[in-house]
N, C-alpha and C. Protein backbone atom coordinates (compact mmCIF):
# COMPACT_ATOMS: atom_id res chain seq x y z
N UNK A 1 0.85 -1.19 0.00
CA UNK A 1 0.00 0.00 0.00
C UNK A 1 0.89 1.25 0.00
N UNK A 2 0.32 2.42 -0.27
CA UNK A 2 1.27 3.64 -0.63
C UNK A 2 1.14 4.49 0.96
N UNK A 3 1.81 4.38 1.27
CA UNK A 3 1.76 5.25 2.41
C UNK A 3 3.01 6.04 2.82
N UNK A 4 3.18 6.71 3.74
CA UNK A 4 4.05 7.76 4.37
C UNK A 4 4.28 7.57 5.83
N UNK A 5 5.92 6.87 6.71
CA UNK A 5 5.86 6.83 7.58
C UNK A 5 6.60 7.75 8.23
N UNK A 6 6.29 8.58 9.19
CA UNK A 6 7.43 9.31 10.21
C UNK A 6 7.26 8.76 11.62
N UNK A 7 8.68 8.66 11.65
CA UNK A 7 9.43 7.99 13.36
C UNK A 7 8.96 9.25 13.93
N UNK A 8 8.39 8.93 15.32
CA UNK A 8 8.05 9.76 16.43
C UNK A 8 9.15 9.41 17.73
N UNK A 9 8.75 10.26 18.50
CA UNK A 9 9.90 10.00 19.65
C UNK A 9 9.51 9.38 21.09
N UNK A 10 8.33 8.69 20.97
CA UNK A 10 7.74 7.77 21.62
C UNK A 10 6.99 6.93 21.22
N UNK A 11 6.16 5.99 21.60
CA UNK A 11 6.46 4.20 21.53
C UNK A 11 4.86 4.46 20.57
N UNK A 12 3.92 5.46 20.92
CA UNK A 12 2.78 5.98 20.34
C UNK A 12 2.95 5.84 18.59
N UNK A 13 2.00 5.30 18.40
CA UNK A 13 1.79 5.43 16.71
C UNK A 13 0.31 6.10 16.16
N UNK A 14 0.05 6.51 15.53
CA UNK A 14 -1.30 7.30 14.90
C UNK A 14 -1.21 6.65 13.84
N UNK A 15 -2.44 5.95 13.37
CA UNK A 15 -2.73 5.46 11.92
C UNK A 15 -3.68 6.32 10.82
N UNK A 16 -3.25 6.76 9.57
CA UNK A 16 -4.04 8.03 9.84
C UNK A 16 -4.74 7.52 7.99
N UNK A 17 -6.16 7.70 8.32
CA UNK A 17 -6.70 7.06 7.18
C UNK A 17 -7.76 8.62 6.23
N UNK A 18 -7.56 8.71 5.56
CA UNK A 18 -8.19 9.84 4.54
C UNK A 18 -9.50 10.10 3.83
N UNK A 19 -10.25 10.69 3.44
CA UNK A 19 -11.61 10.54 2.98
C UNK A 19 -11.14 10.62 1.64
N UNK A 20 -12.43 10.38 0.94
CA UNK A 20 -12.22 10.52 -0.55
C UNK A 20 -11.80 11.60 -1.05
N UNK A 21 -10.72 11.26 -2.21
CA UNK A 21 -10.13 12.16 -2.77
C UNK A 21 -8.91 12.94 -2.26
N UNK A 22 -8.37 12.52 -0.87
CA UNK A 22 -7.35 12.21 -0.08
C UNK A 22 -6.13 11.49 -0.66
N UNK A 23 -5.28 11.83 0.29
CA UNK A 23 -3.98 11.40 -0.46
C UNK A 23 -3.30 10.67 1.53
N UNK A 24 -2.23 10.32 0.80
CA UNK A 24 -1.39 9.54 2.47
C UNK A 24 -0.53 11.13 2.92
N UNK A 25 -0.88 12.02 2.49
CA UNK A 25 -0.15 13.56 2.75
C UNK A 25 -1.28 14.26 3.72
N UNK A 26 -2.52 14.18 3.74
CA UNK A 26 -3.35 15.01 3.93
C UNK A 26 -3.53 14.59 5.56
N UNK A 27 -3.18 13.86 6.14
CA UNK A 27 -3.69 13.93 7.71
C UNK A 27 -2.64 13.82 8.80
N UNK A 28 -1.38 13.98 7.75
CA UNK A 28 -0.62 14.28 9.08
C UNK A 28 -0.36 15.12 9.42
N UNK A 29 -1.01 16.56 9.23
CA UNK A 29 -0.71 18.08 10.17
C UNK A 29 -1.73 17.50 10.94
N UNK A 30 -2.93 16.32 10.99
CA UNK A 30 -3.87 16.66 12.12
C UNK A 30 -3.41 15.44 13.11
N UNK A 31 -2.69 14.60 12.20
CA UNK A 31 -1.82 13.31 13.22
C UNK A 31 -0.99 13.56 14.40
N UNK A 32 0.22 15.09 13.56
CA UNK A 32 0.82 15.44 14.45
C UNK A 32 0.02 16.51 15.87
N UNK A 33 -1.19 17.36 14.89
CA UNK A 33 -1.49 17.77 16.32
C UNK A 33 -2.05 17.23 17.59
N UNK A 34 -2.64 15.97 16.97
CA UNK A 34 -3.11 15.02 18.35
C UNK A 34 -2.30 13.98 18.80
N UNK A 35 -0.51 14.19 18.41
CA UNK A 35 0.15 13.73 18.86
C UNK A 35 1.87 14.02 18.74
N UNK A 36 1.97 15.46 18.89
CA UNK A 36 3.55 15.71 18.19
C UNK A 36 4.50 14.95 18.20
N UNK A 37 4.52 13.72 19.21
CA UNK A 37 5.74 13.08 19.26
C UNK A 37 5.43 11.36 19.18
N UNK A 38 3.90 11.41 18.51
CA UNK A 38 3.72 9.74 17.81
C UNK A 38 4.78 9.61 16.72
N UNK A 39 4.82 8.55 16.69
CA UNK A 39 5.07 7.68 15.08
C UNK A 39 3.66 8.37 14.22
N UNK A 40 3.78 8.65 12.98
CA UNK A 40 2.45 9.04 12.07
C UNK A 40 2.60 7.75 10.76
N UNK A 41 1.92 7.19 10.69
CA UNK A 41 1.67 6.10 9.58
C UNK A 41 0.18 6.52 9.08
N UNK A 42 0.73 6.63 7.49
CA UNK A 42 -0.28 7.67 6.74
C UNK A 42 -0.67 6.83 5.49
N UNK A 43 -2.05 6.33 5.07
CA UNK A 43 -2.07 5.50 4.07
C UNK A 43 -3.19 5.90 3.09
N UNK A 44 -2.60 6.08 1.81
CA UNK A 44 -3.52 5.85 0.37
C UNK A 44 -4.41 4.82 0.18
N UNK A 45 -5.69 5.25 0.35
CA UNK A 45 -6.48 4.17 -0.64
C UNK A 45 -5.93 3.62 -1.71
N UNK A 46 -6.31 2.50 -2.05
CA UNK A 46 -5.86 1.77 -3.04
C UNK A 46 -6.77 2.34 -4.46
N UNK A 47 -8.24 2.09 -4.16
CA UNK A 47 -9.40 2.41 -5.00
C UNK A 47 -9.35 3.72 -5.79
N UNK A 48 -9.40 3.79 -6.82
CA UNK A 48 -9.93 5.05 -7.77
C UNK A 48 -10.87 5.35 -8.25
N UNK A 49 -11.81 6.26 -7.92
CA UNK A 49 -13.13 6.59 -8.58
C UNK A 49 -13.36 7.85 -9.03
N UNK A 50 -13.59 8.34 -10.08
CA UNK A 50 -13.19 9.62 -11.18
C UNK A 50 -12.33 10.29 -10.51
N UNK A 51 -11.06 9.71 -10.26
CA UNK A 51 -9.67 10.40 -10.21
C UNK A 51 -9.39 10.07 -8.52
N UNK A 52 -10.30 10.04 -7.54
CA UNK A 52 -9.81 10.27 -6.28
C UNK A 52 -9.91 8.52 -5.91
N UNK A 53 -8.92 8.98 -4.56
CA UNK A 53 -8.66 7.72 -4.04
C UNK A 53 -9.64 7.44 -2.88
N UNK A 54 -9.98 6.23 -2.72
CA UNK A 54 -11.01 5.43 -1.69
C UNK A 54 -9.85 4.47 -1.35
N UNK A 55 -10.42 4.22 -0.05
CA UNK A 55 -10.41 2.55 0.35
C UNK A 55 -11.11 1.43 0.17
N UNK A 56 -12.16 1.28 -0.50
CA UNK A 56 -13.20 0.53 -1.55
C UNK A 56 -13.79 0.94 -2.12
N UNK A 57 -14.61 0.05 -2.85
CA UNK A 57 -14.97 0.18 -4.22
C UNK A 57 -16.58 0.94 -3.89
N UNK A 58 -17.39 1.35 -4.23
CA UNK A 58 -18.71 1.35 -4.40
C UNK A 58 -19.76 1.49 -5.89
N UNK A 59 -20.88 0.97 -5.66
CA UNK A 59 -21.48 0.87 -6.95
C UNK A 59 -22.21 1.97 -7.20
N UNK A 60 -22.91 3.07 -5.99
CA UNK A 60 -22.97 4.64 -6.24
C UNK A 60 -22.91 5.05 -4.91
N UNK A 61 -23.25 6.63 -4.76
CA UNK A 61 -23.08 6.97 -3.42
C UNK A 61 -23.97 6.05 -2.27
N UNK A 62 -23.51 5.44 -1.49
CA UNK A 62 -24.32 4.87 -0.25
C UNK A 62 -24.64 3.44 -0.85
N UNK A 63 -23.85 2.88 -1.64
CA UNK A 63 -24.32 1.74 -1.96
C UNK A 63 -22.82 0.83 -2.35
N UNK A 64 -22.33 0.22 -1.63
CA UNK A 64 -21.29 -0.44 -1.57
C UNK A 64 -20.59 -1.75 -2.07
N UNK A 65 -19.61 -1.72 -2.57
CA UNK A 65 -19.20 -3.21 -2.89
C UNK A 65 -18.74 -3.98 -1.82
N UNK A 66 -19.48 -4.77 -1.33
CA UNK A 66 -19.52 -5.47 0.17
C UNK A 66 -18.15 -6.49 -0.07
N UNK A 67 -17.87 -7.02 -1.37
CA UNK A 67 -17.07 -8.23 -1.77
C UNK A 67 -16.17 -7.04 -1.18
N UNK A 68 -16.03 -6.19 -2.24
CA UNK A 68 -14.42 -5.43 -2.18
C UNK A 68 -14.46 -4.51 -1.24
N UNK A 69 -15.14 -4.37 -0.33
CA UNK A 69 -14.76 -3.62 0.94
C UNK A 69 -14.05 -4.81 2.43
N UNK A 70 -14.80 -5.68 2.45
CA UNK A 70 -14.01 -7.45 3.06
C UNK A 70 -12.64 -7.54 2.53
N UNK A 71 -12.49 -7.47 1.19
CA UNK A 71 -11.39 -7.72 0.77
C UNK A 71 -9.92 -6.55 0.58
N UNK A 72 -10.52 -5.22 0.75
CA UNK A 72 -10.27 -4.17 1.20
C UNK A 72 -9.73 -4.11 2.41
N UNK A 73 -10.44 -4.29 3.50
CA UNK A 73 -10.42 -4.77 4.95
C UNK A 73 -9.16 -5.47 5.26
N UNK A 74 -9.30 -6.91 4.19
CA UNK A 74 -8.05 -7.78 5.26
C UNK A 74 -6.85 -7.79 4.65
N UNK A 75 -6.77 -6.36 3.53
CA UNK A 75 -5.33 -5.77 3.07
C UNK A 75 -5.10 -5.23 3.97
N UNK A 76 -5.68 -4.41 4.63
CA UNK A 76 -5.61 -3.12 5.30
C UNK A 76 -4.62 -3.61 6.71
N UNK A 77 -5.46 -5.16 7.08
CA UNK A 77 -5.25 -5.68 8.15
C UNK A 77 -3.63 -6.25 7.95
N UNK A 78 -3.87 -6.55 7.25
CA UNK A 78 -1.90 -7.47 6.68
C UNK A 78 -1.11 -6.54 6.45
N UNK A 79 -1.45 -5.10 6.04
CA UNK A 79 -0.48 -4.13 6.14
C UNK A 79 -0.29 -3.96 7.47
N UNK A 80 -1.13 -3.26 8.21
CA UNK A 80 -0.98 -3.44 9.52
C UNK A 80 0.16 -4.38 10.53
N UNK A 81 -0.36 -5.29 10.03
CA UNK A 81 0.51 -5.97 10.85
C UNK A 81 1.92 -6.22 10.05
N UNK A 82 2.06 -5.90 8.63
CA UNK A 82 3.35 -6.05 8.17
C UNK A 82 4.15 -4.46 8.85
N UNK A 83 3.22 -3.25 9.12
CA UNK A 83 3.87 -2.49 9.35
C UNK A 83 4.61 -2.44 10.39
N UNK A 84 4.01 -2.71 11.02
CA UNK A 84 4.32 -2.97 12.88
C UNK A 84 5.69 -3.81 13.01
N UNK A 85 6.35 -4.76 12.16
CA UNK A 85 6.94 -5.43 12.14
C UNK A 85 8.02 -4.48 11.30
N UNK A 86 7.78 -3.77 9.96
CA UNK A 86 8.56 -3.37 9.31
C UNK A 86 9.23 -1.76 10.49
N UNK A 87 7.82 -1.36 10.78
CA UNK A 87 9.16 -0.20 11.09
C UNK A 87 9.09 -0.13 12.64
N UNK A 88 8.95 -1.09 13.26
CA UNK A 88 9.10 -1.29 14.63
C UNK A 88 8.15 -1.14 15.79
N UNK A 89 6.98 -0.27 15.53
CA UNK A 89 6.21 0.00 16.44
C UNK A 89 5.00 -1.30 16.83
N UNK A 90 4.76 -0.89 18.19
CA UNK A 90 3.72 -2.03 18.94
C UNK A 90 2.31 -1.61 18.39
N UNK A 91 1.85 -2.97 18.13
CA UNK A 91 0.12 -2.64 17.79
C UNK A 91 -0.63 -2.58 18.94
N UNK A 92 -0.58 -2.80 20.35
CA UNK A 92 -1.34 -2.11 21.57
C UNK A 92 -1.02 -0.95 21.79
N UNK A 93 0.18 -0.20 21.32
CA UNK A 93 0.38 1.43 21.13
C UNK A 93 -0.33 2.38 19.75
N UNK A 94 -1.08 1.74 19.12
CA UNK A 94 -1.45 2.38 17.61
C UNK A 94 -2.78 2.69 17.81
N UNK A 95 -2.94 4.29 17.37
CA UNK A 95 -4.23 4.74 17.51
C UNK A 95 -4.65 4.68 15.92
N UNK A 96 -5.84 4.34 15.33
CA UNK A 96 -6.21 4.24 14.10
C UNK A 96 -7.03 5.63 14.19
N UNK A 97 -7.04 6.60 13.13
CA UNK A 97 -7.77 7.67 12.97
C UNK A 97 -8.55 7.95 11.72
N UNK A 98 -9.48 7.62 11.37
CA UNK A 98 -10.03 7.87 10.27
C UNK A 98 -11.09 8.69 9.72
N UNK A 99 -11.21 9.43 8.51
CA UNK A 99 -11.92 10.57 8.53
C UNK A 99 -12.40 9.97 6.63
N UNK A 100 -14.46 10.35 7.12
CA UNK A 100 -15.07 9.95 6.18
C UNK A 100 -14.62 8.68 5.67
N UNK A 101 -14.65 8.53 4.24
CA UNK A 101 -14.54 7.21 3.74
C UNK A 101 -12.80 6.59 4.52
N UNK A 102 -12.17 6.69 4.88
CA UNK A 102 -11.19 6.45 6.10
C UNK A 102 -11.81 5.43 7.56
N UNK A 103 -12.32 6.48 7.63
CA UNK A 103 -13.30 6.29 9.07
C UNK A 103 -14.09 4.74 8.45
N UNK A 104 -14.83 4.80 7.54
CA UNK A 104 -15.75 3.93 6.57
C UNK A 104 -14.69 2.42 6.90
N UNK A 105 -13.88 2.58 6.28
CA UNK A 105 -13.36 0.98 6.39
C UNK A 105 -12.55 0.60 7.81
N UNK A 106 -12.57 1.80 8.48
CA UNK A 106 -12.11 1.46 9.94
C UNK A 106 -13.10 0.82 10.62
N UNK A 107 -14.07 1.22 10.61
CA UNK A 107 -15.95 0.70 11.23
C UNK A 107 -15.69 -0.55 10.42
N UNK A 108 -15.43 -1.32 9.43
CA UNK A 108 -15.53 -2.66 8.67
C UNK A 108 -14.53 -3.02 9.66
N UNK A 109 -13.35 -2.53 9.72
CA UNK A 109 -12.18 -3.19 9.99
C UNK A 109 -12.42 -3.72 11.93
N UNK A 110 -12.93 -2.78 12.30
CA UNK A 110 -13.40 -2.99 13.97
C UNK A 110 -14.20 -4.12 13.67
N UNK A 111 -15.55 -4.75 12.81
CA UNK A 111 -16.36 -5.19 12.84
C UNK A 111 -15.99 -6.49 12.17
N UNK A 112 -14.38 -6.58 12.06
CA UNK A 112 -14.28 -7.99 11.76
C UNK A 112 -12.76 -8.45 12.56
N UNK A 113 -11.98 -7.84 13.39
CA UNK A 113 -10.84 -7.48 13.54
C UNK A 113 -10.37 -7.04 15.40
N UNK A 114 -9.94 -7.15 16.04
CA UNK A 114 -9.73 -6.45 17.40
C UNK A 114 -8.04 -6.62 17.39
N UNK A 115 -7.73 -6.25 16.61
CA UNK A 115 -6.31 -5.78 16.58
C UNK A 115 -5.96 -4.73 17.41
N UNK A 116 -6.68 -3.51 16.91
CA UNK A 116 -6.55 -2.30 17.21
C UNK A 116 -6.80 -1.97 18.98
N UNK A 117 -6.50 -1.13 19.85
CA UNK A 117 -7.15 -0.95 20.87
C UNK A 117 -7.53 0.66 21.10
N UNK A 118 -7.22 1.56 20.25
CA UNK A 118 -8.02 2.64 20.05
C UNK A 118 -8.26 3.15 19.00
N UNK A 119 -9.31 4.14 18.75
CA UNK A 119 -9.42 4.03 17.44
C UNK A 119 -10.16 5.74 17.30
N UNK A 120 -9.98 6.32 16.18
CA UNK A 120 -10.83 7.40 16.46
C UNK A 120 -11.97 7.49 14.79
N UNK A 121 -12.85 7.66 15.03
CA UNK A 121 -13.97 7.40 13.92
C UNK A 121 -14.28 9.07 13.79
N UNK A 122 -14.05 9.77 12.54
CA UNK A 122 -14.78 11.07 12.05
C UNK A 122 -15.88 11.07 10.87
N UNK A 123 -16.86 10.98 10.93
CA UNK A 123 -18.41 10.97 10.03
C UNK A 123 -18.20 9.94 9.73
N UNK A 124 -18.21 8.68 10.39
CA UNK A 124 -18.22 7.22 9.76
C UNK A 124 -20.04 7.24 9.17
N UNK A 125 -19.90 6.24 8.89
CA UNK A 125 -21.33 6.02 8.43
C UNK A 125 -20.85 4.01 8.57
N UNK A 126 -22.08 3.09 8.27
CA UNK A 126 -21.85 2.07 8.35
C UNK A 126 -22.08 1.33 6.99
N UNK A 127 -20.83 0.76 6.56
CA UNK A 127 -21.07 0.27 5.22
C UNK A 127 -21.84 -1.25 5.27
N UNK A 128 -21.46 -2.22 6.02
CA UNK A 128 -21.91 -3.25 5.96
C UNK A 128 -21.81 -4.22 7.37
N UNK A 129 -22.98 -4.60 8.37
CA UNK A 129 -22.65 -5.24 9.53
C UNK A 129 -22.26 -6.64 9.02
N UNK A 130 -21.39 -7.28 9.59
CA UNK A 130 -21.53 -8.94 9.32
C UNK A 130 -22.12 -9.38 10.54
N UNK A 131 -22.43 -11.11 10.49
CA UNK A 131 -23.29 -11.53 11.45
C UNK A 131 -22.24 -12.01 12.54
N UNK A 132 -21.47 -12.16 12.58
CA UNK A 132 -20.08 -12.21 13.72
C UNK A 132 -19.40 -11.12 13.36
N UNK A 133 -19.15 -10.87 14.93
CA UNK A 133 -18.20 -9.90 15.16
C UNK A 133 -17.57 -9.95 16.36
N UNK A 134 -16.16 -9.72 16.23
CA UNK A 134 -15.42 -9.67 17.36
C UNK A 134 -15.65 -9.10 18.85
N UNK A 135 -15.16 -9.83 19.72
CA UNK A 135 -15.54 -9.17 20.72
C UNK A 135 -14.36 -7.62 21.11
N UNK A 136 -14.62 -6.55 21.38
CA UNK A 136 -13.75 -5.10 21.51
C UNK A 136 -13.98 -5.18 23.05
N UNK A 137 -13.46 -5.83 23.98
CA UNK A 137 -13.56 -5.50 25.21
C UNK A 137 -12.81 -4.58 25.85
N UNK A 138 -11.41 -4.84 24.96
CA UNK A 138 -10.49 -4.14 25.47
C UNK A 138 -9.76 -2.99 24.47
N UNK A 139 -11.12 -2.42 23.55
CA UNK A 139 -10.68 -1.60 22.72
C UNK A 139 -11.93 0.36 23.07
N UNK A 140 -11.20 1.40 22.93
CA UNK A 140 -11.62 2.46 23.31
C UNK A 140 -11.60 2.96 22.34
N UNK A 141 -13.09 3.44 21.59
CA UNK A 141 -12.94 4.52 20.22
C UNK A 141 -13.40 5.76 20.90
N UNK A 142 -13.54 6.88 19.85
CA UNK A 142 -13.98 7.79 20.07
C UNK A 142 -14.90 8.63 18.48
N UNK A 143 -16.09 8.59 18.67
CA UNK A 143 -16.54 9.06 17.46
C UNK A 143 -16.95 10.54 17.30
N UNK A 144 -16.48 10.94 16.51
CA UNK A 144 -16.91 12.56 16.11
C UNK A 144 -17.82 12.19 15.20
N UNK A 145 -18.64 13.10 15.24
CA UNK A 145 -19.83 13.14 14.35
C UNK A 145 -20.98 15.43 14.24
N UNK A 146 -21.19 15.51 13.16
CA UNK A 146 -21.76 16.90 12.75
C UNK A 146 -23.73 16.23 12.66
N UNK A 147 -23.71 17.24 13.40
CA UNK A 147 -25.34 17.14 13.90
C UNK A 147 -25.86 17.84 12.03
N UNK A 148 -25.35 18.24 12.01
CA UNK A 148 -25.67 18.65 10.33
C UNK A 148 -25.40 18.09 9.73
N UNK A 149 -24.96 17.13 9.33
CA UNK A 149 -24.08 16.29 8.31
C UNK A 149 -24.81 15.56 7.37
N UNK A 150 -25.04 15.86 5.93
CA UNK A 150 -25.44 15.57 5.05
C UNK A 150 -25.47 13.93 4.51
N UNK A 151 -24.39 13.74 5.06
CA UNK A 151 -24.14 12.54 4.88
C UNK A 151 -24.27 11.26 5.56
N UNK A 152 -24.16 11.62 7.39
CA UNK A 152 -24.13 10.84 8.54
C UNK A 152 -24.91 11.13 8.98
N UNK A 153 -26.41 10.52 9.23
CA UNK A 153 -27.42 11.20 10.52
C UNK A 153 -26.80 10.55 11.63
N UNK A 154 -27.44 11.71 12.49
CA UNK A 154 -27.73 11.19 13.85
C UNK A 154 -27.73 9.81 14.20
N UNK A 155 -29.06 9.51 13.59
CA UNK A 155 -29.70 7.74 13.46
C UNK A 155 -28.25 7.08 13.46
N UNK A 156 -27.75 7.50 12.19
CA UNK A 156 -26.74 6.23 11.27
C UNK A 156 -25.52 6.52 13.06
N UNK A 157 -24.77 7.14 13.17
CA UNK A 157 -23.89 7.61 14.70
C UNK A 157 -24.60 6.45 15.86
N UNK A 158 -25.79 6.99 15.91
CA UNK A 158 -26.55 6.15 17.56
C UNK A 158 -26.50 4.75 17.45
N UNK A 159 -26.47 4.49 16.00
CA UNK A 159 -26.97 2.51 15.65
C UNK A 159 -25.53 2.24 15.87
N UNK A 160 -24.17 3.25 14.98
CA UNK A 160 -23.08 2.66 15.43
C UNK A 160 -22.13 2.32 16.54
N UNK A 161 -23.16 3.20 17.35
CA UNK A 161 -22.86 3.17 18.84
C UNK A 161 -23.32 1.92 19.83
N UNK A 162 -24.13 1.51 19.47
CA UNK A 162 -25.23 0.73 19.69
C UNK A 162 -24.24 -0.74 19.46
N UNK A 163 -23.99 -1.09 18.01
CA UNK A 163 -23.43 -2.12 17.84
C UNK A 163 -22.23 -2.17 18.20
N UNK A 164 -21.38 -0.97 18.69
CA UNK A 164 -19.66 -1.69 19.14
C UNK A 164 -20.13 -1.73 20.41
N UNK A 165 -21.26 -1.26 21.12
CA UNK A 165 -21.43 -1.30 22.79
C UNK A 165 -21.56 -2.72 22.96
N UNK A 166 -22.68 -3.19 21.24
CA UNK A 166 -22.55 -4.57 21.66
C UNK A 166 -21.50 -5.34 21.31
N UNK A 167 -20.51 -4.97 20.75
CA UNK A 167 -19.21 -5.55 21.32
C UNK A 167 -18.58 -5.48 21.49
N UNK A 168 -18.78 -4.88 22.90
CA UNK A 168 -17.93 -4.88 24.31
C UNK A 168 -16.90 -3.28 24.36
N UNK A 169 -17.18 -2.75 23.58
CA UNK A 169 -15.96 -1.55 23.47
C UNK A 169 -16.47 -0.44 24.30
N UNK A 170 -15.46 0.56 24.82
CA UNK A 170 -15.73 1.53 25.36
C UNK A 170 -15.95 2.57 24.11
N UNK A 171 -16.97 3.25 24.19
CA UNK A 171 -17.39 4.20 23.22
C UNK A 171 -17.79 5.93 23.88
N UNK A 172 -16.60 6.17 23.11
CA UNK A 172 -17.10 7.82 23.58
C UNK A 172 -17.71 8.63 22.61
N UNK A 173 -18.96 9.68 22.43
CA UNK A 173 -18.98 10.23 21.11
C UNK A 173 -19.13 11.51 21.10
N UNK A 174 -18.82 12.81 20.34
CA UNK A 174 -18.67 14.14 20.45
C UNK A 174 -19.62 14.76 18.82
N UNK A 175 -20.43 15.24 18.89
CA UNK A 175 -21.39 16.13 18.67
C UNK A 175 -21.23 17.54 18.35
N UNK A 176 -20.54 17.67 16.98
CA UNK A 176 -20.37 19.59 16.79
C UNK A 176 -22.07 19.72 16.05
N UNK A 177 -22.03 21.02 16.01
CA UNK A 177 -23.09 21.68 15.16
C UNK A 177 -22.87 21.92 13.70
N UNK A 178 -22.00 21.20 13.19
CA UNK A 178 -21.26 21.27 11.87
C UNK A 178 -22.15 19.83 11.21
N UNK A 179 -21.47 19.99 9.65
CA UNK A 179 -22.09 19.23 8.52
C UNK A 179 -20.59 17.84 8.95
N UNK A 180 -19.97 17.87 7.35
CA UNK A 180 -19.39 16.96 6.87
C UNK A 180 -17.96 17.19 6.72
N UNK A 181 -17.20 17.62 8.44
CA UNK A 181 -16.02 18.45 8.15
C UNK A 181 -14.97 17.89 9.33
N UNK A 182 -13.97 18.08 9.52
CA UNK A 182 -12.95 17.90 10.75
C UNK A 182 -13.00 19.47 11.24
N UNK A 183 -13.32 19.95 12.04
CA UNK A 183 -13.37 21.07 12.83
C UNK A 183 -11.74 21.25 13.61
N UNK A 184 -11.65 22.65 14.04
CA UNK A 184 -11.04 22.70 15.69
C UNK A 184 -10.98 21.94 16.20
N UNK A 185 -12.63 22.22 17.13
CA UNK A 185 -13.31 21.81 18.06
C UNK A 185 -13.28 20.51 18.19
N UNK A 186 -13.53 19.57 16.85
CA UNK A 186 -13.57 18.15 17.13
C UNK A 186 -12.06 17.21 17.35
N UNK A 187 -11.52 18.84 16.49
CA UNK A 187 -9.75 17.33 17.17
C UNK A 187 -9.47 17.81 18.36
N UNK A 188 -9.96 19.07 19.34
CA UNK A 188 -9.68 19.37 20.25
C UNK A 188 -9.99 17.98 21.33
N UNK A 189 -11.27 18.12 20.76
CA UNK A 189 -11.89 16.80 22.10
C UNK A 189 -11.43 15.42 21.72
N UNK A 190 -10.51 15.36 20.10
CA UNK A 190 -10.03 13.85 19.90
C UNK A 190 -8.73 14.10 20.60
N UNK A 191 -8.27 15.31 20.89
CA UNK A 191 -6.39 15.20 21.69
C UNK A 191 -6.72 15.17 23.06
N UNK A 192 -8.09 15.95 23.44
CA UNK A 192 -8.06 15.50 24.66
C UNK A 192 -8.54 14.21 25.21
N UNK A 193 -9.49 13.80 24.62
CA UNK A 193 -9.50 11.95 24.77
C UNK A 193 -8.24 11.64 25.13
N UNK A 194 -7.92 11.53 23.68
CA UNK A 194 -5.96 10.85 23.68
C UNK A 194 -5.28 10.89 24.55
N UNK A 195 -5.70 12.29 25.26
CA UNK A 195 -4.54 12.45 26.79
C UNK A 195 -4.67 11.72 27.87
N UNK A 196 -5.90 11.11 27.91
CA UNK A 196 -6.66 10.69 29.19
C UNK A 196 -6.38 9.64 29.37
């Protein structure tokens, strides 16, 4: 996968995943501010759709290729763990951060996967539940979500809350008055999570 790694000066890693039309460049000024002295591991969708990059495929807006988002998924997962190995850092130290379609295959990747033990979700929406799913007992997300958001209701946020409670994860979630955006305000309350 195409990505961008910078050595940090503690054991902390940030995984930093992009919305459509994103590049592996675009989230590490917000990687480093919710963590100046992580490791930042920054990754390109693979997927192309009229020019921009995804992390899966879809057949139109809100309607998904379920094959190639699974199969999407357990690249994502083998990088992962090839990374961890390649450039040294621990996977109980790696925060996954993902924003919009980012966020999108992180929610797949939780829902088949407990690798991860924190995770931060920005306007996820839910592409596809499977009928097993891991248990997250010992995993802590944090979801941002825009009470305006064109794209994410309310509804779609509460159900995803709903299903990692049911498995087992600690779930925190933060609420701007904004649409379909990364705010201030919302990485404020994702660095201060992080600190806690």
């Amino acid at each position: 996968m195409i990505h961008l790694f910078r050595k940090g000066e503690s054991e902390e890693t940030i995984l930093l995943l992009h919305g459509t039309g994103g590049n592996e460049k675009d989230m590490l000024d917000m990687g480093f501010f919710l963590n100046e002295k992580a490791n930042l591991l920054s990754i390109r969708g693979s997927v192309v759709e009229n020019g921009m990059a995804r992390f899966f495929k879809r057949f139109s807006p809100g309607v998904y290729d379920v094959e190639d988002l699974n199969q999407r998924t357990l690249e994502l997962h083998n990088f992962i763990l090839w990374a961890s190995h390649h450039y040294g850092f621990a996977l109980d130290k790696v925060t996954a951060f993902g924003f919009s379609n980012g966020a999108n295959i992180l929610v797949n990747y939780l829902f088949h996967y407990n690798t991860l033990k924190k995770a931060i979700l920005s306007h996820p929406i839910i592409p596809n539940i499977p009928n097993n799913r891991p248990s997250l007992e010992d995993t802590k997300l944090f979801i941002g979500a825009g009470e305006n958001d064109p794209l994410t209701t309310i509804e779609t946020t509460e159900q995803l809350i709903m299903l990692f409670t049911e498995q087992d994860a600690d779930v925190i979630t933060f609420f701007t008055k904004n649409g379909h955006q990364l705010t201030h305000e919302l990485l404020q309350e994702m660095k201060t999570w992080l600190r806690k």
